[in-house]
Protein backbone atom coordinates (compact mmCIF):
# COMPACT_ATOMS: atom_id res chain seq x y z
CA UNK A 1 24.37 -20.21 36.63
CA UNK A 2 22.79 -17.45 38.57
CA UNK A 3 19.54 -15.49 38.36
CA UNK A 4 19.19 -12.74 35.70
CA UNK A 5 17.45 -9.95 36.76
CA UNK A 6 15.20 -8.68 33.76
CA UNK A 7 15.93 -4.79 32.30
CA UNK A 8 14.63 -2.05 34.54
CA UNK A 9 12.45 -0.78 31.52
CA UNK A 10 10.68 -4.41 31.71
CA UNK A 11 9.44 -3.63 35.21
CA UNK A 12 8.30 0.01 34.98
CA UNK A 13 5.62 -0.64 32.36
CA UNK A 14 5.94 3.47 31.65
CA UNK A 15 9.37 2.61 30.50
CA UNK A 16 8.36 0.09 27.54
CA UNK A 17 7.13 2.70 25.18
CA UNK A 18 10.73 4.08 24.11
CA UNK A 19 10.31 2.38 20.17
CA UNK A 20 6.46 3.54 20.28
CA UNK A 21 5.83 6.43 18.04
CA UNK A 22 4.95 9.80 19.75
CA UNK A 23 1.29 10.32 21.40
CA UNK A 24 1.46 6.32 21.35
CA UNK A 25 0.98 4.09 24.90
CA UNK A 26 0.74 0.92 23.87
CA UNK A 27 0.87 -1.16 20.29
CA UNK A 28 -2.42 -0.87 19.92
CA UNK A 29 -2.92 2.74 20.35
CA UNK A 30 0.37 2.67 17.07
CA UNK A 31 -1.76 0.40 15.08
CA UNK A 32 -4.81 2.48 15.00
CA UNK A 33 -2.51 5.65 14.38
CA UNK A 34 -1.03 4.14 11.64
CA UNK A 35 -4.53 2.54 10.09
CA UNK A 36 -6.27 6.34 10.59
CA UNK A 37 -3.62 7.83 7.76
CA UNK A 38 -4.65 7.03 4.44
CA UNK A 39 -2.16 7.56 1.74
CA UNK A 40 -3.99 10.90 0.05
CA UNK A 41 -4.48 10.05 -3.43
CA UNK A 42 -2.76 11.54 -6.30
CA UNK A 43 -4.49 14.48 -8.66
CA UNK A 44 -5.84 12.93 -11.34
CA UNK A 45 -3.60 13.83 -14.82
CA UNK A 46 -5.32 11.84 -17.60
CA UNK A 47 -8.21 9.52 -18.22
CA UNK A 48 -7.50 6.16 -20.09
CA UNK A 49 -10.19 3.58 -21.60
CA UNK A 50 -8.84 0.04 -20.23
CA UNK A 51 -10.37 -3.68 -21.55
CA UNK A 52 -11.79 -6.06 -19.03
CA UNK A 53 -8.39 -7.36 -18.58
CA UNK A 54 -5.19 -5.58 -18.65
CA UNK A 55 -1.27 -6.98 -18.39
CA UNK A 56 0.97 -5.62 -15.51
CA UNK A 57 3.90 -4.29 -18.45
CA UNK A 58 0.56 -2.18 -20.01
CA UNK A 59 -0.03 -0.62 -16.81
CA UNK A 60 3.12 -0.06 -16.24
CA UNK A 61 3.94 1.67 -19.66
CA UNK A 62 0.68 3.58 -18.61
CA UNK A 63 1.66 4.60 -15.31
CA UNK A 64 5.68 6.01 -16.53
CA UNK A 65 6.93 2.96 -13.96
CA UNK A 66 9.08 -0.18 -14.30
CA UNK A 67 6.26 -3.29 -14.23
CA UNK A 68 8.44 -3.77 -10.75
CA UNK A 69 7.13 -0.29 -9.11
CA UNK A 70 3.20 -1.76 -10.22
CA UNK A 71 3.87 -5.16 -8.81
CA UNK A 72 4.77 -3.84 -5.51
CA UNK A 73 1.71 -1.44 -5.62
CA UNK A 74 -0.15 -4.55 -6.34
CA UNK A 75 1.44 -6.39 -3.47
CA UNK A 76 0.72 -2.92 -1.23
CA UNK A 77 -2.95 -2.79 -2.54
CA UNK A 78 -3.48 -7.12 -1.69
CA UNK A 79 -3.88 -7.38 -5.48
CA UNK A 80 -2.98 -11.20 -6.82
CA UNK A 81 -1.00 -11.23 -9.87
CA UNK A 82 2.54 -11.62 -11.68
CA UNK A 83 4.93 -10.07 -14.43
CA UNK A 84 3.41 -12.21 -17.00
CA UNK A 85 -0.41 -12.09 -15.32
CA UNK A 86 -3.06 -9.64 -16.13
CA UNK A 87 -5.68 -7.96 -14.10
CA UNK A 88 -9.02 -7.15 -13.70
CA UNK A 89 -10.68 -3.74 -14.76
CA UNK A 90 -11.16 -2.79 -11.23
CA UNK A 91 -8.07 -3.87 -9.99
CA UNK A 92 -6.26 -1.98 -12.81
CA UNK A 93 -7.82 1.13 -12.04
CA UNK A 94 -7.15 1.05 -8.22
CA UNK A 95 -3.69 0.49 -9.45
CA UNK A 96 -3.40 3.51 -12.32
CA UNK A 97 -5.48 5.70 -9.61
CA UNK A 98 -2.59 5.64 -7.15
CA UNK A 99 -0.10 6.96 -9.87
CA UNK A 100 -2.84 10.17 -11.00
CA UNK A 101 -4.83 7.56 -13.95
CA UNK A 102 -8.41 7.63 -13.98
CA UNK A 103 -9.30 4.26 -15.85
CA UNK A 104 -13.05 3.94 -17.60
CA UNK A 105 -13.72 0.83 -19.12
CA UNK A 106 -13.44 0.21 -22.55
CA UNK A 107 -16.65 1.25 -25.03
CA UNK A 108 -17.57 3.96 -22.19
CA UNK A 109 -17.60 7.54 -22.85
């Protein structure tokens, strides 16, 4: 066995950035782009009254989405919880918020 000489774009650090995104020098310059876009939310295009708890298929129903599509938003949003599980008021309505729901709790006008 002989030496390997590395790739060419290993040794000209200027060279590395060819999977980068645009406007990008290093990974950490990509990180920070991508954490400075929020997701713009939704208009809002009804108001519901929610309980102190509500299931994942209820939300779902809500929302117009298979209880899959609000267990990956839950998953996107770091929200605990299963098909058979039910949420928190405040988790509930950062969920309903990202498909246009505004959620008020329950005895709340």
């Amino acid at each position: 066995m002989g030496f390997v000489e590395p790739p060419r774009a290993m040794n000209n650090p200027k060279k590395r950035d060819y999977l980068l995104p645009k406007g990008c020098k290093d990974l950490v310059d990509a990180l920070n782009q991508q954490n400075q876009q929020p997701s713009p939310l939704p208009p809002v295009k009804c108001t519901v009254q929610l309980p102190a708890f509500v299931s994942l298929r209820y939300m779902a129903e809500l929302a117009e989405q298979h209880p899959f599509a609000i267990l990956v938003m839950m998953h996107k949003l770091r929200i605990p919880g299963g098909l058979t599980r039910s949420v928190r008021f405040a988790d509930a309505q950062r969920i309903l918020q990202m498909y246009g729901i505004w959620a008020t709790p329950e005895g709340e006008r």
